[in-house]
Protein backbone atom coordinates (compact mmCIF):
# COMPACT_ATOMS: atom_id res chain seq x y z
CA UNK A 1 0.00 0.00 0.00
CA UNK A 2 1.06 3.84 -0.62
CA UNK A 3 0.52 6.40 1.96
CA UNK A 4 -0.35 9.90 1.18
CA UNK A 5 -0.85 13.18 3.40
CA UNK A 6 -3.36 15.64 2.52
CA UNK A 7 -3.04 19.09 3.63
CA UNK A 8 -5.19 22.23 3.19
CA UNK A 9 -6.46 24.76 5.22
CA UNK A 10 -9.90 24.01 3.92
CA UNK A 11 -12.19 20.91 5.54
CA UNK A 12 -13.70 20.65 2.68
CA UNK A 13 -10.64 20.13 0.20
CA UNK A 14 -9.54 17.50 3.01
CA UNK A 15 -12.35 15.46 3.46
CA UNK A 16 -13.22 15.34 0.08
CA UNK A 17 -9.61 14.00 -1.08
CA UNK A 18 -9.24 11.65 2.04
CA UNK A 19 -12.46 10.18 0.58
CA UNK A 20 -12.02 10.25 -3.30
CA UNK A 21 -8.21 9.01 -3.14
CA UNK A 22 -9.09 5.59 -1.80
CA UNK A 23 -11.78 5.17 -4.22
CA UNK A 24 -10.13 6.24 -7.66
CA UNK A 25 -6.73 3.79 -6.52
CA UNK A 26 -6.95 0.71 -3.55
CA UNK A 27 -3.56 0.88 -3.73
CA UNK A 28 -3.28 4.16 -1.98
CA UNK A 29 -4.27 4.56 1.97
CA UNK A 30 -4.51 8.36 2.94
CA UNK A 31 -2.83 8.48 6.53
CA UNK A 32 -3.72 11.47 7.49
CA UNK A 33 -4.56 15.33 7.47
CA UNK A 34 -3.05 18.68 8.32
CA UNK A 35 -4.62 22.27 8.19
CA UNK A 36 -0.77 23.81 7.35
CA UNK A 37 2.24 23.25 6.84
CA UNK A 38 3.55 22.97 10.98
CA UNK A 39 1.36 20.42 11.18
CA UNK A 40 2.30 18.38 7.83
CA UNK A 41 6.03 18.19 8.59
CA UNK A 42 5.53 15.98 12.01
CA UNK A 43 2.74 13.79 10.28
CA UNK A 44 5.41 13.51 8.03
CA UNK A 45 8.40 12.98 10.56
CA UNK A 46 5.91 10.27 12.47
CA UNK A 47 4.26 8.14 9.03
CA UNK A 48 6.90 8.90 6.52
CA UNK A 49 4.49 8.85 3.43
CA UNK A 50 4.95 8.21 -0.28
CA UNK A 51 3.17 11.27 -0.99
CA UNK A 52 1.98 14.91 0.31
CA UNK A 53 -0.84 16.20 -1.53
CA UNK A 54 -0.71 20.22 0.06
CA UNK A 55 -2.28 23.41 -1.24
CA UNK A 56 0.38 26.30 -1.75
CA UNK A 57 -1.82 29.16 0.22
CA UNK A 58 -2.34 28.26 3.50
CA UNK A 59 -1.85 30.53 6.55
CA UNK A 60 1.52 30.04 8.83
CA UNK A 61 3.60 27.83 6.39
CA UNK A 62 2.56 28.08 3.22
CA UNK A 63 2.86 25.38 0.08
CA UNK A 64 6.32 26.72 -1.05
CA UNK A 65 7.75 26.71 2.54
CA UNK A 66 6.65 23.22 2.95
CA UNK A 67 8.10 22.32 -0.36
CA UNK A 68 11.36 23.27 0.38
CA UNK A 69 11.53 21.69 4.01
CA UNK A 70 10.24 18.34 2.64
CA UNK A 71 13.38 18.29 0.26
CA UNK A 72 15.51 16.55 3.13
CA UNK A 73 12.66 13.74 3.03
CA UNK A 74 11.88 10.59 0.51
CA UNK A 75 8.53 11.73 -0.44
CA UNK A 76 7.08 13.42 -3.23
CA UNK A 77 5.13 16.29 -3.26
CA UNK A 78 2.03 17.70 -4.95
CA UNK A 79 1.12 20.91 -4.98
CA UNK A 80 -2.88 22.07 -4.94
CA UNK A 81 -3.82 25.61 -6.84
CA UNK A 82 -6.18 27.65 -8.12
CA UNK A 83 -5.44 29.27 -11.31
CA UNK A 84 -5.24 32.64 -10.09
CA UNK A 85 -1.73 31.15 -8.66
CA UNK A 86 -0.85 29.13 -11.84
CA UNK A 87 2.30 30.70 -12.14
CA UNK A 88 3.41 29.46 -8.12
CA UNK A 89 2.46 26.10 -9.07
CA UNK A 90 4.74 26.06 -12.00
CA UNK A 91 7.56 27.51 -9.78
CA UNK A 92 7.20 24.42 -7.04
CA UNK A 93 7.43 21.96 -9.81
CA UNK A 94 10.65 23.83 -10.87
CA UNK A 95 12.06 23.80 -7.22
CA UNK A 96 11.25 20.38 -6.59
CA UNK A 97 7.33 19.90 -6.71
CA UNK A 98 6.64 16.27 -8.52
CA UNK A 99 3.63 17.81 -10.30
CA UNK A 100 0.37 20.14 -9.72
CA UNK A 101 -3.06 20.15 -9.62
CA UNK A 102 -5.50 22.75 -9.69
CA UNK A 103 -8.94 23.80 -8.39
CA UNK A 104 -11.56 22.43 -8.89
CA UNK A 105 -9.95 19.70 -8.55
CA UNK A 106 -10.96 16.61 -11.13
CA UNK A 107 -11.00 13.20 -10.18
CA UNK A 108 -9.31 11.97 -13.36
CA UNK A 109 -6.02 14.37 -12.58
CA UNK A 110 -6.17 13.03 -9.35
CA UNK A 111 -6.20 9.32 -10.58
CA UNK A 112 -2.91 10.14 -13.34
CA UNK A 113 -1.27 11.34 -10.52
CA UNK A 114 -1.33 8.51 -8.12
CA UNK A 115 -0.96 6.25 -10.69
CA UNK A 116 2.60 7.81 -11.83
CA UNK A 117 3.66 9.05 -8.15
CA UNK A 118 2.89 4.93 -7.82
CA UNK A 119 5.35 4.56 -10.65
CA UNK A 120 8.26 6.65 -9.25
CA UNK A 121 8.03 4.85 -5.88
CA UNK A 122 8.45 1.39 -7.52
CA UNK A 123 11.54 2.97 -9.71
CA UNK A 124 13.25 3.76 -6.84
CA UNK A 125 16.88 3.18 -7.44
CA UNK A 126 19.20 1.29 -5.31
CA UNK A 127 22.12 3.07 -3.52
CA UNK A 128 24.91 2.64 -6.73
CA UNK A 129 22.44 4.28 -9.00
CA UNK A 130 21.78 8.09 -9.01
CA UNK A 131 18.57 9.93 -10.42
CA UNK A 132 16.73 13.07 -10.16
CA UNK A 133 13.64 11.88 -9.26
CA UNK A 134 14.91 10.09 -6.47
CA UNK A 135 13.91 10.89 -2.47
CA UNK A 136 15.87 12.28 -0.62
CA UNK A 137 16.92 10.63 2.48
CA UNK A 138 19.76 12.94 3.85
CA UNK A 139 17.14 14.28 6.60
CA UNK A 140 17.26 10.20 7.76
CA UNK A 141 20.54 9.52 7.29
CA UNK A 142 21.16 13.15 9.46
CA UNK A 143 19.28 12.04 12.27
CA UNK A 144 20.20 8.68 13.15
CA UNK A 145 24.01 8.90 12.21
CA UNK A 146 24.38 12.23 14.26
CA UNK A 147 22.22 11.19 17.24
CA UNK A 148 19.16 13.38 16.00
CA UNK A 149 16.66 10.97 16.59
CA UNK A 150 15.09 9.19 19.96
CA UNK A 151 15.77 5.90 19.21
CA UNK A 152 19.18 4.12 18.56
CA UNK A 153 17.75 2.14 15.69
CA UNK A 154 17.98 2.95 12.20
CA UNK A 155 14.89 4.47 10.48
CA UNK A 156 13.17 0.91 8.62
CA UNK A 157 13.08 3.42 5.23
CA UNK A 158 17.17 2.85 5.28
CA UNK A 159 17.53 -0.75 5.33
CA UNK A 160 16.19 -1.24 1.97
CA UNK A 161 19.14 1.07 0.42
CA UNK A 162 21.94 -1.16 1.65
CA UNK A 163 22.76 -4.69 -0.25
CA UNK A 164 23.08 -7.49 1.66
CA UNK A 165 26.15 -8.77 0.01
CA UNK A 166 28.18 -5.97 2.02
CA UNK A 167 31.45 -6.81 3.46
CA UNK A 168 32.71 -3.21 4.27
CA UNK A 169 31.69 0.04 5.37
CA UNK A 170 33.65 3.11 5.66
CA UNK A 171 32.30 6.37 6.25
CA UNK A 172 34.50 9.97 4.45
CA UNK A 173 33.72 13.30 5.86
CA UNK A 174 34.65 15.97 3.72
CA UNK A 175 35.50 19.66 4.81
CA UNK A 176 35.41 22.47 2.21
CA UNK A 177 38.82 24.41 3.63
CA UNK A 178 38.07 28.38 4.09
CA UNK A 179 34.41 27.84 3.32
CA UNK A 180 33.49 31.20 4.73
CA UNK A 181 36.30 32.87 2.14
CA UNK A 182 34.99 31.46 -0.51
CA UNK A 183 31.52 32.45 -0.03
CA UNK A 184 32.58 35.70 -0.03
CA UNK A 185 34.24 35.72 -3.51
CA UNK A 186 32.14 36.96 -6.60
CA UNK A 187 32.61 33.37 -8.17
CA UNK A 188 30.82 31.63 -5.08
CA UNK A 189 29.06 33.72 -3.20
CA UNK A 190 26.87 31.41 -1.75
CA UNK A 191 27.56 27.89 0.72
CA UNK A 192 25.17 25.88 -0.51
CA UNK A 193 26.47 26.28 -3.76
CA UNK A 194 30.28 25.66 -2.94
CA UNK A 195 28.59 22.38 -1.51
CA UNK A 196 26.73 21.31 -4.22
CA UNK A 197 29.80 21.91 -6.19
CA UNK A 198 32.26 19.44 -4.47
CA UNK A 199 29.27 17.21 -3.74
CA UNK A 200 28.88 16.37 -7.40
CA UNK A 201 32.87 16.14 -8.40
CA UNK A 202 32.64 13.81 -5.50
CA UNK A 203 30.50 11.26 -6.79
CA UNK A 204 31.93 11.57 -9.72
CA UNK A 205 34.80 10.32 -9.07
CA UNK A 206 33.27 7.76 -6.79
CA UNK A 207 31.17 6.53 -10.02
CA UNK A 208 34.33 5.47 -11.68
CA UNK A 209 34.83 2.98 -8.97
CA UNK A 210 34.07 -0.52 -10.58
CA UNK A 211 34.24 -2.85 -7.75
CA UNK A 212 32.64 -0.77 -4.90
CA UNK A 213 30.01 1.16 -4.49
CA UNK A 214 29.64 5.15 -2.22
CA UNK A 215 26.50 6.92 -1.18
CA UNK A 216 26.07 10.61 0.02
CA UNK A 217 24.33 10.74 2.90
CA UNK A 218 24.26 14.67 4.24
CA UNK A 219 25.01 17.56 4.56
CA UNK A 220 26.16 19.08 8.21
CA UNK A 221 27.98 22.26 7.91
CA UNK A 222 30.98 22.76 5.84
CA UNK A 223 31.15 18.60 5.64
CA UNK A 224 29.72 16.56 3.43
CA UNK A 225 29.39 12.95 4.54
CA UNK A 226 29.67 9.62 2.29
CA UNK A 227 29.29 6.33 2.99
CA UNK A 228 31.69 4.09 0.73
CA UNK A 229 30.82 -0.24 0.63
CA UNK A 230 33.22 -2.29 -0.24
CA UNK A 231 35.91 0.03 -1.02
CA UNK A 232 39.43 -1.24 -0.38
CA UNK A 233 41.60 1.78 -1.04
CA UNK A 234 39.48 4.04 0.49
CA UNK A 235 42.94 6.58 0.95
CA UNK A 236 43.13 6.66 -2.78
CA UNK A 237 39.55 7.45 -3.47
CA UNK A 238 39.95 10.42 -0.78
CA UNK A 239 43.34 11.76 -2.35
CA UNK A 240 41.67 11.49 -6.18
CA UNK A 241 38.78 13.68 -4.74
CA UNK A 242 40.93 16.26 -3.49
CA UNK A 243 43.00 16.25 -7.01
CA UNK A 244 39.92 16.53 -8.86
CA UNK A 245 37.85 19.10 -6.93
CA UNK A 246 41.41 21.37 -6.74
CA UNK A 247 41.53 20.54 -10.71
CA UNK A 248 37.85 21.39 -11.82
CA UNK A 249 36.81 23.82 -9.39
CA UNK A 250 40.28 25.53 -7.68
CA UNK A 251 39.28 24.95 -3.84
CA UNK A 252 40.84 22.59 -1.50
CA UNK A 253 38.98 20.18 0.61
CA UNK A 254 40.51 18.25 3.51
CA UNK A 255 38.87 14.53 3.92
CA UNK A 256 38.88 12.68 7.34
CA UNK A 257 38.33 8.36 6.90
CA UNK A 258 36.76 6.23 9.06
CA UNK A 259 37.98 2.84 10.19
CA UNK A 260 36.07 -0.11 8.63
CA UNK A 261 33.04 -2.28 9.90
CA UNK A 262 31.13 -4.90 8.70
CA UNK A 263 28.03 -3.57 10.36
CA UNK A 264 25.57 -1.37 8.81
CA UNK A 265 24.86 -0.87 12.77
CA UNK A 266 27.87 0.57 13.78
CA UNK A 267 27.75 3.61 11.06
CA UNK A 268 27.00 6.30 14.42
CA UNK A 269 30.33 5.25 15.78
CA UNK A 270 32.79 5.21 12.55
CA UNK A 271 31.25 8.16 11.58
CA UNK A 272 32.57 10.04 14.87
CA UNK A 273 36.09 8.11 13.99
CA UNK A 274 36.01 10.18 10.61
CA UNK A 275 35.29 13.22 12.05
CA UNK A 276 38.26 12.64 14.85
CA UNK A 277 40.27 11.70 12.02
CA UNK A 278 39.16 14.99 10.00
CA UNK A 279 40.86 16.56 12.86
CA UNK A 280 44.38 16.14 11.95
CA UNK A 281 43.86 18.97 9.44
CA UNK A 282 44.44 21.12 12.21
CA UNK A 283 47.56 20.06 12.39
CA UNK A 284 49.10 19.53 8.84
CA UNK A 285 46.77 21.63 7.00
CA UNK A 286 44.51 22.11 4.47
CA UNK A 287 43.93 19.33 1.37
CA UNK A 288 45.26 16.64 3.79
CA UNK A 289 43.89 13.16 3.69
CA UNK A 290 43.80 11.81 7.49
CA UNK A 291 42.54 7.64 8.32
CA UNK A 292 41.47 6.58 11.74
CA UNK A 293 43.31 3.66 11.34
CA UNK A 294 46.06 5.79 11.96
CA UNK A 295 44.98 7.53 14.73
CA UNK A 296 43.76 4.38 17.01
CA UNK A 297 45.01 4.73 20.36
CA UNK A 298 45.12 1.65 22.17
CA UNK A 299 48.47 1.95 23.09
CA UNK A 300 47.73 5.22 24.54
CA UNK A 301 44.79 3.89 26.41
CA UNK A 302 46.86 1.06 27.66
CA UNK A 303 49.79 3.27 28.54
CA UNK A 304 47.61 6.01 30.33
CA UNK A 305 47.79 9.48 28.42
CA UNK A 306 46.90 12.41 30.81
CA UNK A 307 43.82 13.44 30.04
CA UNK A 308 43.24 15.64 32.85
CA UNK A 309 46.69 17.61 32.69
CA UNK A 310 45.38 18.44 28.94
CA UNK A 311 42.19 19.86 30.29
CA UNK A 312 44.24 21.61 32.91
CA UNK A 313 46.27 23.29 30.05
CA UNK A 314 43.29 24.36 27.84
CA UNK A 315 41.33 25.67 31.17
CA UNK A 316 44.64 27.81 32.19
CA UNK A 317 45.13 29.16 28.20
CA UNK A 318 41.71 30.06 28.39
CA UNK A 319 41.78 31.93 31.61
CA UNK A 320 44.97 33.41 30.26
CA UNK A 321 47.35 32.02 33.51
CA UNK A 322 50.54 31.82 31.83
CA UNK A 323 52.53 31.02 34.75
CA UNK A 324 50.21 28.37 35.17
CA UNK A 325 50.53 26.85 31.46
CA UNK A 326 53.96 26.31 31.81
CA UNK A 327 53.93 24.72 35.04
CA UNK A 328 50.95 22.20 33.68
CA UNK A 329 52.93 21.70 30.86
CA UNK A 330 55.75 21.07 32.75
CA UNK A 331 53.87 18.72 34.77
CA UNK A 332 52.56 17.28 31.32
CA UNK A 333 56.67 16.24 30.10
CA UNK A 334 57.24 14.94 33.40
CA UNK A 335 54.36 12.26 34.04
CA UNK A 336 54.97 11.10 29.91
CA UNK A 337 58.58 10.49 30.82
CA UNK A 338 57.99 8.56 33.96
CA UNK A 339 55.94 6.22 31.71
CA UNK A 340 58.92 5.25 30.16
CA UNK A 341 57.30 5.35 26.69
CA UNK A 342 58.60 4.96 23.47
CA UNK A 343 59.56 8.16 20.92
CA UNK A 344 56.86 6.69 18.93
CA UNK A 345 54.23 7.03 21.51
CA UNK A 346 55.63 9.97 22.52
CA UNK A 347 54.92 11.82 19.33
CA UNK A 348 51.42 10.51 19.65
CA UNK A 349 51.28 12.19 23.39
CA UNK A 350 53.05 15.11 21.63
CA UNK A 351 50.57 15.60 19.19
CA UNK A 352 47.35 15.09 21.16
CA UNK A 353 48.14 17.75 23.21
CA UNK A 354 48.89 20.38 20.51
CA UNK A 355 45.74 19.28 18.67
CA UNK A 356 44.29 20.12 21.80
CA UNK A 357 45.42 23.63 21.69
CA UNK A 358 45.30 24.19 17.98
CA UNK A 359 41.43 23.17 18.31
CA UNK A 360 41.20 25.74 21.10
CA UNK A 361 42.61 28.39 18.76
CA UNK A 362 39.93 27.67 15.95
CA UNK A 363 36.90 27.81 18.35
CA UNK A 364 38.18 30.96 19.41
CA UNK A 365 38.53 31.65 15.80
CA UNK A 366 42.16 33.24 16.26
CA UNK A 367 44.26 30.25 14.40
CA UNK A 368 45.93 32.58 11.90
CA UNK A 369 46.69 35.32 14.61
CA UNK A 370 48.46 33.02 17.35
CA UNK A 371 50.49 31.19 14.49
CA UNK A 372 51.21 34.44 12.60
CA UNK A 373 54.89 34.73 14.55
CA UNK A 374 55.71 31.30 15.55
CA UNK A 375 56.55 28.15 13.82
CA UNK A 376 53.73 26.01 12.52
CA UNK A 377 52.90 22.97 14.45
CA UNK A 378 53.65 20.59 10.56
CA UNK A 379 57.09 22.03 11.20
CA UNK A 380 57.52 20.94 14.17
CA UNK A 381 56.39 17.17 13.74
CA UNK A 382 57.46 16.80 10.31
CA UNK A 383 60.81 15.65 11.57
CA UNK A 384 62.08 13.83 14.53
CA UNK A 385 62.25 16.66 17.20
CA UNK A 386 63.64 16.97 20.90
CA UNK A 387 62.37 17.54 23.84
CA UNK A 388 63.69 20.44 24.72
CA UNK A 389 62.40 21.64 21.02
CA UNK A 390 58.65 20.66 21.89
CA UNK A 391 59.05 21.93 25.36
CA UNK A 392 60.27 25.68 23.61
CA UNK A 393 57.28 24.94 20.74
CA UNK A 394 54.76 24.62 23.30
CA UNK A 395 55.64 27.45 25.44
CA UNK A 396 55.47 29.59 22.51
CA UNK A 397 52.25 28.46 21.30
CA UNK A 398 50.85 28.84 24.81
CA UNK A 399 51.95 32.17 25.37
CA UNK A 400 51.06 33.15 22.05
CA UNK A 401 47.60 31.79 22.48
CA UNK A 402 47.22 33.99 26.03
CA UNK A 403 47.76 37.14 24.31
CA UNK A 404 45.78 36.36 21.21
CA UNK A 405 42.76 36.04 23.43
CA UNK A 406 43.38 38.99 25.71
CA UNK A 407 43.67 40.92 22.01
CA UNK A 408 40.71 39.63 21.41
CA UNK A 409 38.92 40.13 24.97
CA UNK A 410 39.66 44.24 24.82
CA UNK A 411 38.88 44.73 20.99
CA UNK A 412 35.36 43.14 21.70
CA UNK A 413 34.87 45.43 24.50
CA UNK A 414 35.97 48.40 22.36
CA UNK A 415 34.02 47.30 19.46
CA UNK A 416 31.00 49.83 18.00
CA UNK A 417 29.06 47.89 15.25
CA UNK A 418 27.00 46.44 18.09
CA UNK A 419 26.30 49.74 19.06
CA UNK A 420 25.58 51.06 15.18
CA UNK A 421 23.20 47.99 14.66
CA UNK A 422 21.54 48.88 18.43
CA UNK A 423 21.19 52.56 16.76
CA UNK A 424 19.14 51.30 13.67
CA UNK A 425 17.43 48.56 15.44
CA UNK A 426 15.72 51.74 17.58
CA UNK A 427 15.74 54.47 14.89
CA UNK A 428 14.66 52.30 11.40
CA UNK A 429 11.96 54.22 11.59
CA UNK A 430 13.20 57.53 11.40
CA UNK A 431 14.97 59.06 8.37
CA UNK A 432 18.69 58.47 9.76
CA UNK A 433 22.10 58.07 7.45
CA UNK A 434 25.18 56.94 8.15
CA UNK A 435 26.42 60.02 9.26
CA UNK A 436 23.84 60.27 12.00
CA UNK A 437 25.14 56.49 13.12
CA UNK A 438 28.60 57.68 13.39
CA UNK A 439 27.81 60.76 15.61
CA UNK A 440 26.11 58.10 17.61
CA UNK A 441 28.87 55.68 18.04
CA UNK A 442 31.50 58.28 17.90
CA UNK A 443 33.51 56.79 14.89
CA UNK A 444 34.38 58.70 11.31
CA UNK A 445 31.88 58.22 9.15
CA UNK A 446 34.66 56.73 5.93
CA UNK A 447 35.72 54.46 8.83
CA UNK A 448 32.71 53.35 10.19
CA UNK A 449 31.51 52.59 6.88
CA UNK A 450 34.52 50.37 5.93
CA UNK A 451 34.17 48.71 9.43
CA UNK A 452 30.15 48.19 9.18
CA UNK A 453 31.02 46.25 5.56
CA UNK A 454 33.51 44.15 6.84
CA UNK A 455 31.75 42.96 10.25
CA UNK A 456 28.73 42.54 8.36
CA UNK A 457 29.03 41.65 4.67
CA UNK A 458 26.75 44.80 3.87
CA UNK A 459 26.92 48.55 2.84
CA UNK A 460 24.82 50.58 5.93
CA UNK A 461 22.48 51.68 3.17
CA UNK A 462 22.28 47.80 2.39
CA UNK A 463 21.79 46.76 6.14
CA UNK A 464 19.06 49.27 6.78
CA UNK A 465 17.00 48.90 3.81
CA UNK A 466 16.67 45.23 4.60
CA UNK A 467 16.21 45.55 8.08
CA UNK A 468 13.48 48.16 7.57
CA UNK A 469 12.36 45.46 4.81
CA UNK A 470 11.92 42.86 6.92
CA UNK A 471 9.94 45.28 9.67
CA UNK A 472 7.33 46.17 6.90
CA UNK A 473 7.16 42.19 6.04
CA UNK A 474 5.73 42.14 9.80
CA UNK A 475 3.60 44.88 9.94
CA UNK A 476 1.73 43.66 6.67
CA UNK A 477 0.33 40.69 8.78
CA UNK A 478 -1.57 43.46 10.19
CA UNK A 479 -4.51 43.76 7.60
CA UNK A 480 -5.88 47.16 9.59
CA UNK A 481 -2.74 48.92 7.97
CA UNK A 482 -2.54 50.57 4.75
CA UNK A 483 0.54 50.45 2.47
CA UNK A 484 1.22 54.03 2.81
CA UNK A 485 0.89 53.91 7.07
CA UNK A 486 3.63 50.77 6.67
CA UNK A 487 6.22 52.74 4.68
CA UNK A 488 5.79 55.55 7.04
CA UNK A 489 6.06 53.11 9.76
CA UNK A 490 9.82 52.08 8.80
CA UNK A 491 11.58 55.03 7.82
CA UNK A 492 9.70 55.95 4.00
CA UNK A 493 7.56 58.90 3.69
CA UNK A 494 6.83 58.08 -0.02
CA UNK A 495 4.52 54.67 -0.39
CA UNK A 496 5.92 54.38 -4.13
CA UNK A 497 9.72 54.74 -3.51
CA UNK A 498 9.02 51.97 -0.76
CA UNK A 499 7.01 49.91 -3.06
CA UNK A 500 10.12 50.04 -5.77
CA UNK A 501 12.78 49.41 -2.54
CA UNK A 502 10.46 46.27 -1.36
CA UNK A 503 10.08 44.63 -5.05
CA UNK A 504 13.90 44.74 -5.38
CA UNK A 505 14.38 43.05 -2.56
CA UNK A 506 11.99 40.75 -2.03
CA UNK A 507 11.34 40.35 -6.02
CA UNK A 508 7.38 41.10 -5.75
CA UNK A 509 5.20 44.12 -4.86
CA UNK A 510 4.19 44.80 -1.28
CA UNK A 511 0.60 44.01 -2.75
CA UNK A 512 1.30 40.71 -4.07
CA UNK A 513 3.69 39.55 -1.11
CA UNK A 514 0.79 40.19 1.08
CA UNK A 515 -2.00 38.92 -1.10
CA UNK A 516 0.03 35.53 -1.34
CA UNK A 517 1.49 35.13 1.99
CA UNK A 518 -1.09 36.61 4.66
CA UNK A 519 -4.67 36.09 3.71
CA UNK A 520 -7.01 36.17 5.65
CA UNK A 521 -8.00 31.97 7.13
CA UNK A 522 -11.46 31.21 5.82
């Protein structure tokens, strides 16, 4: 059987498709109703249907919304319209929509529909094939894999994806380096783009694999995650992907590799040992290729590294006690040498702790500033150093990690744009400039204007007009108000100068946005 969800705003639209569906095709079961779109996406989340029948003008979240959050799950989507919206219709089919219908609805559209909704389902394609039409699971795969979900078992919908001839899993996570550079160039501009982008030279290159098979399964971040089966030179595969995403589009990536299980169980844990592993980019760098079965510690476990002395050193950076550092670090050298342990394992206690300050310095977001006068850690562990060399490394880095965040402690007290954007937030209304923010913050106006585009990514001009945009998007719920009261309401005293501003940025009129987005419920 085939489960659909109907939603619309109107009883009547419900009722009468919860009753005609059944009739016009037994194999279809409708499982449910919702009056909008909060409603649709936990029926959804709960009964995971083939198919949501929904109407694109509904109050709260309407059709198009709904659309676009249903893209993370495997079902399809219909969208219900009247043909004064035609055109909206034709825009959800183009953003993902399977097909439309429109009012007054016929029975016979209804019927083609299930009938080749019923087709796609049984087309599905397994995990080694790729289509358009294909559901998207990466809302599933998110969920389970990253905890997401209340229970520990795998959502039934993903069992059917995985053969059962599998002998290996490994899971890649892959890290687009400088992400939030890129998205700032005119050729990118945008992160979900940049993603896309590496996603696809990805699989490409995964494709040309004969003897194994690799999945995507989502998207968390600036990582994209992939499940590989039955891939025995997984390292390869990771090193051709950086080669070819440098090659086609001329960004670097940095991939972290899971060990390897035989259970399709066990994916939540391997895919934490990838993104440990991912971790030793901190360390060597960007476009690096890093394997958990490098990084297994047993002998550390068995040995006993000092867990709680490296917590003692990241608390005492972060309070910015540098007498204290050094003695903890001291401390540090002195219990690993009573171990007796080998250079080997050394350079493994070595390294854990740096990674353990080098991941302090990128939460703080300060990497390039603490390393900009010192040695980089690669340089360091690149060759076979002394003691007395990491002891002098360390202290550096610690001490240069101290003052970076006391730099950083007094120029966030001293900074203004939080008072600039508290100045607009309280005067949008009014007819203010730049200038006017300036006197208020007591900054040059040429300098507060370079300052307000770099700590925000917009002119002031920019900022403003979309914050007073976004203000008038509010008041226009309010269907007492008239157009001309609204643009006087954020800062415009002419209603047509506003009405030009608000159709450049939001790419209709104020009258259509508010025809189409906040009617009035039935």
């Amino acid at each position: 059987m085939y489960k659909v969800l109907v939603v619309d705003d109107e009883p009547r639209v419900r009722r009468g498709l919860t009753s005609l569906i059944p009739k016009l095709d037994s194999d279809w079961i409708v499982i449910g109703e919702a009056k909008n779109g909060y409603d649709a996406l936990e029926a959804v989340k709960k009964e995971m249907p083939d198919l949501v029948i929904t109407d694109i003008r509904m109050p709260h979240m309407n059709g198009l919304d709904l659309l676009s959050h249903l893209k993370e799950y495997p079902v399809h989507v219909v969208i219900l319209s009247g043909y004064g919206y035609f055109e909206y219709a034709q825009t959800a089919v183009k953003y993902g929509a399977f097909d439309y219908l429109l009012k007054p609805l016929k029975p016979e559209d209804i019927e083609s529909v299930l009938k080749r909704v019923k087709k796609e389902r049984q087309l599905v394609p397994a995990v080694s094939q790729t289509s358009s039409s294909r559901p998207n699971y990466s809302k599933l795969w998110k969920d389970w894999l990253l905890g997401l979900q209340e229970e520990k078992e795998p959502p039934k919908q993903l069992s059917p994806l995985i053969p059962n001839d599998i002998s290996t899993f490994r899971i890649m996570v892959i890290e687009v380096d400088l992400i939030d550079e890129l998205i700032n160039e005119d050729q990118w501009g945008d992160r979900q783009l940049v993603l896309f982008a590496v996603r696809n030279i990805v699989q490409d290159v995964t494709e040309m694999k004969t003897n194994s098979d690799s999945h995507f399964l989502f998207v968390s971040g600036a990582h994209l995650f992939f499940l590989t089966i039955n891939e025995y030179d997984t390292r390869q595969l990771a090193k051709t992907s950086i080669e070819e995403v440098s090659r086609w589009l001329k960004i670097s990536i940095s991939i972290g590799i899971s060990d390897v299980t035989d259970s399709y169980l066990e994916l939540p844990e391997i895919l934490q040992h990838a993104r440990v592993a991912l971790q030793n980019k901190w360390l060597y760098g960007c476009g690096t290729v890093s394997d958990y079965d490098d990084l297994k510690m047993e002998d550390i476990i068995e040995v006993g590294y000092p867990n709680a002395l490296e917590m003692e050193l990241v608390k005492s950076i972060r309070s910015g006690q540098s007498h204290q550092s050094s003695l903890v670090l001291t401390k540090f050298i002195e219990t690993v040498k009573q171990r007796n342990v080998s250079f080997r394992l050394f350079r493994r206690f070595c390294l854990q702790l740096v990674s353990a300050v080098i991941r302090l310095t990128y939460e703080q977001k300060m990497y390039d500033l603490v390393l900009a006068n010192m040695a980089r850690p690669i340089d360091l562990f690149d060759r076979n150093f002394t003691l007395e060399e990491y002891v002098e490394f360390m202290l550096s880095l610690t001490q240069s990690c101290i003052v970076s965040m006391e730099w950083n402690r007094t120029q966030k007290q001293n900074r203004t744009i939080e008072k600039a954007l508290s100045y607009m937030q309280s005067n949008y209304s009014q007819d203010i400039s730049l200038e006017d923010a300036a006197r208020h913050v007591q900054m040059n106006p040429s300098y507060l204007s370079s300052y307000f585009k770099l700590e925000t990514g917009s002119s002031f001009v920019e900022y403003l007009t979309g914050l007073r945009m976004e203000k008038a998007k509010t008041l226009m719920m309010d269907a007492q108000l008239r157009l001309y009261e609204i643009a006087q309401m954020v800062g415009y005293q002419e209603v047509k100068y506003f009405s030009r501003l608000f159709k450049k940025k939001m790419g209709v009129t104020p009258v259509e946005y508010r025809q189409f987005f906040f009617r009035k419920e039935d």
